[in-house]
Each structure stands twice: as structure tokens, then as C-alpha cells.
N, C-alpha and C. Protein backbone atom coordinates (compact mmCIF):
# COMPACT_ATOMS: atom_id res chain seq x y z
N UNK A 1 5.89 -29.27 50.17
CA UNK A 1 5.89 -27.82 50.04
C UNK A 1 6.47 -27.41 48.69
N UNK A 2 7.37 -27.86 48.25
CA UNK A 2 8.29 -27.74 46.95
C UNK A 2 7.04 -28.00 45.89
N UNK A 3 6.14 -29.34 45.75
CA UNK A 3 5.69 -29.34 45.04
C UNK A 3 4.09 -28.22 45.22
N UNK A 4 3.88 -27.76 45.58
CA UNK A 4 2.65 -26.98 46.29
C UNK A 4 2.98 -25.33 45.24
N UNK A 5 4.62 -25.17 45.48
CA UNK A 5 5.30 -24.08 45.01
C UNK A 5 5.21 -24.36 43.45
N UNK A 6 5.80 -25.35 42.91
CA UNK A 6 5.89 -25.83 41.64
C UNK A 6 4.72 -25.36 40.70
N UNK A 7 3.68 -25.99 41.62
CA UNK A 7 2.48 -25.76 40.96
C UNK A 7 1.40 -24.39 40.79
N UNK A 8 1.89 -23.46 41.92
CA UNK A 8 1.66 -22.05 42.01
C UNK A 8 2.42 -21.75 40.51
N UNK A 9 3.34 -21.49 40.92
CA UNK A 9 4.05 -20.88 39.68
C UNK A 9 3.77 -21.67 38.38
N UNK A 10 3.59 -22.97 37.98
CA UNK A 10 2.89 -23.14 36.62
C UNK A 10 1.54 -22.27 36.82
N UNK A 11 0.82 -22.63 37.02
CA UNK A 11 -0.55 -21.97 37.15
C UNK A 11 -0.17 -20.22 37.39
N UNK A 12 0.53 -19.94 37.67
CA UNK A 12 0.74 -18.08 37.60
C UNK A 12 0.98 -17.71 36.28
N UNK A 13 1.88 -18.74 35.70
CA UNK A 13 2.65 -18.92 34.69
C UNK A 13 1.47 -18.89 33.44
N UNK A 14 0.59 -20.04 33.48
CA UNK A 14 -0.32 -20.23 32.87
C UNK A 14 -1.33 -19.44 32.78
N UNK A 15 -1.30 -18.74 33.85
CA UNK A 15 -2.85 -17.86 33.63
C UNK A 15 -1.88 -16.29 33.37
N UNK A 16 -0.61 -16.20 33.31
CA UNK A 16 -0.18 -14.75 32.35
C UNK A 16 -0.58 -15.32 30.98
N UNK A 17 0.01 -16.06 30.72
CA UNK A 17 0.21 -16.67 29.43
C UNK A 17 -1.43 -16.10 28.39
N UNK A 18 -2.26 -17.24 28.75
CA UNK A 18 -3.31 -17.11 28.29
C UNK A 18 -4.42 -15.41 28.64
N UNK A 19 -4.11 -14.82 29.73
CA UNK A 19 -4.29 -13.26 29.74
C UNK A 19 -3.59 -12.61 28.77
N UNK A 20 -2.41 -12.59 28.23
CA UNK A 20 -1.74 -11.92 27.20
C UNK A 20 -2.42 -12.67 26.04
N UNK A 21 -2.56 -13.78 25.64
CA UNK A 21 -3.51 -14.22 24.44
C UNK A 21 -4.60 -13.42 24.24
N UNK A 22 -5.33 -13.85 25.34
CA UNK A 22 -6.46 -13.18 25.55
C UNK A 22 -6.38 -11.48 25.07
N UNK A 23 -5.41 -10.47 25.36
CA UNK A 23 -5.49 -9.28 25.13
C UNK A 23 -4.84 -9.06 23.47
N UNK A 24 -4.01 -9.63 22.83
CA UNK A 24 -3.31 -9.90 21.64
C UNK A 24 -4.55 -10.10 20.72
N UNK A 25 -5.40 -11.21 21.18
CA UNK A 25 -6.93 -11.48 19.87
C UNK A 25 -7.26 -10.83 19.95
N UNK A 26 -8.04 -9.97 21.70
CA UNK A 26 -8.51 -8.86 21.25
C UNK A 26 -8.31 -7.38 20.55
N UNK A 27 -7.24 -7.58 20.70
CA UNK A 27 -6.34 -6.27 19.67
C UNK A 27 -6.35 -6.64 18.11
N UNK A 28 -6.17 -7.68 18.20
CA UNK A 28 -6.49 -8.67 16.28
C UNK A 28 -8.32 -8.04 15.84
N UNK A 29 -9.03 -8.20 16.87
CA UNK A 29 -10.05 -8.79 16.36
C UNK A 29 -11.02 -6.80 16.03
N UNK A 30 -10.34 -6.27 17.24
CA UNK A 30 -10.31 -4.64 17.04
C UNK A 30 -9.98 -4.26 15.74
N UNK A 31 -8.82 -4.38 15.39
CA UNK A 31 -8.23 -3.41 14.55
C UNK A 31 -8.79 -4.05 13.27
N UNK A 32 -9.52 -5.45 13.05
CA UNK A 32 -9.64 -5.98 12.08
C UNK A 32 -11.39 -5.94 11.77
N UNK A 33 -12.03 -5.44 13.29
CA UNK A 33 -13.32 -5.14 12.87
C UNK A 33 -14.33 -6.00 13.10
N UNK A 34 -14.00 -6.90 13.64
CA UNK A 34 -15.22 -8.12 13.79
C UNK A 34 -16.13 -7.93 14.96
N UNK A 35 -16.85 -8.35 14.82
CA UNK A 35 -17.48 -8.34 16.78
C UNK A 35 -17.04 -9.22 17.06
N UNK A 36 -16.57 -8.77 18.67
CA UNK A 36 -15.80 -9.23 19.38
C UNK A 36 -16.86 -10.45 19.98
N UNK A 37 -17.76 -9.90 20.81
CA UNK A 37 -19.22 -10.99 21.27
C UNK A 37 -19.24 -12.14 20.17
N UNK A 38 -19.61 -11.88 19.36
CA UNK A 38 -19.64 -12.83 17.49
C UNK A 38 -18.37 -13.92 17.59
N UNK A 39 -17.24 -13.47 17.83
CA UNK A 39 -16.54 -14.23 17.17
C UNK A 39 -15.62 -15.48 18.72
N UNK A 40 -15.97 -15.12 19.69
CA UNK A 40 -16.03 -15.47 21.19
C UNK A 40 -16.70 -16.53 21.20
N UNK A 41 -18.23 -16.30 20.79
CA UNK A 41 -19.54 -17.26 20.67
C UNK A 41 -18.86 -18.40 19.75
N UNK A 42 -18.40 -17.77 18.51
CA UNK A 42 -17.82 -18.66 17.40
C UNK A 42 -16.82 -19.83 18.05
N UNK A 43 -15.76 -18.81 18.51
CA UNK A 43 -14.90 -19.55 19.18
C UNK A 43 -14.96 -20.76 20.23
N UNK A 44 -15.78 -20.60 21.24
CA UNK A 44 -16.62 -21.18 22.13
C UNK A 44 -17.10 -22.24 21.37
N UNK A 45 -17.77 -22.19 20.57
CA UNK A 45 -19.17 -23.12 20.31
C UNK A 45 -18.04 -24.11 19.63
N UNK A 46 -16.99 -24.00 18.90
CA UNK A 46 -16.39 -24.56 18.20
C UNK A 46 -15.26 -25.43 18.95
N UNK A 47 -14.90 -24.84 19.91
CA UNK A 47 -13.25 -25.15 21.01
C UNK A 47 -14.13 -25.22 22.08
């Protein structure tokens, strides 16, 4: 059970984490003008 818990909370942990990334680029990628679709694809195709 302890470890069941452990692993909830990384993974809660992990998926704030990368949701706040996620909203931070897109605020980068806004204010800086790029298409957002464009540079996703970029991202993707590359990572």
C-alpha cells in the first residue's frame, strides 16, 4: 500500500510539473509570436 501511495504522488507530482511547463512555453511561444501548432510539430518530430 505504501508503495501504491509513493507512486500516486510521483506521478501527481509529475504530471503538475510538466502541466506548468506545458503552460510557461506556451506563454514563451505567445508573447514571442510563433505558431504555436508549428513549433509543437517541430518539437515532436524532433523529441
Amino acid at each position: 500500500m505504501d508503495y501504491v501511495y509513493k507512486v500516486k504522488v510521483v506521478s501527481a507530482a509529475l504530471t503538475y510539473t510538466i502541466d506548468r511547463f506545458t503552460v510557461l512555453v506556451e506563454d514563451v511561444i505567445i508573447s514571442s509570436g510563433i505558431n504555436a501548432e508549428y513549433f509543437f510539430f517541430f518539437f515532436f518530430f524532433f523529441f
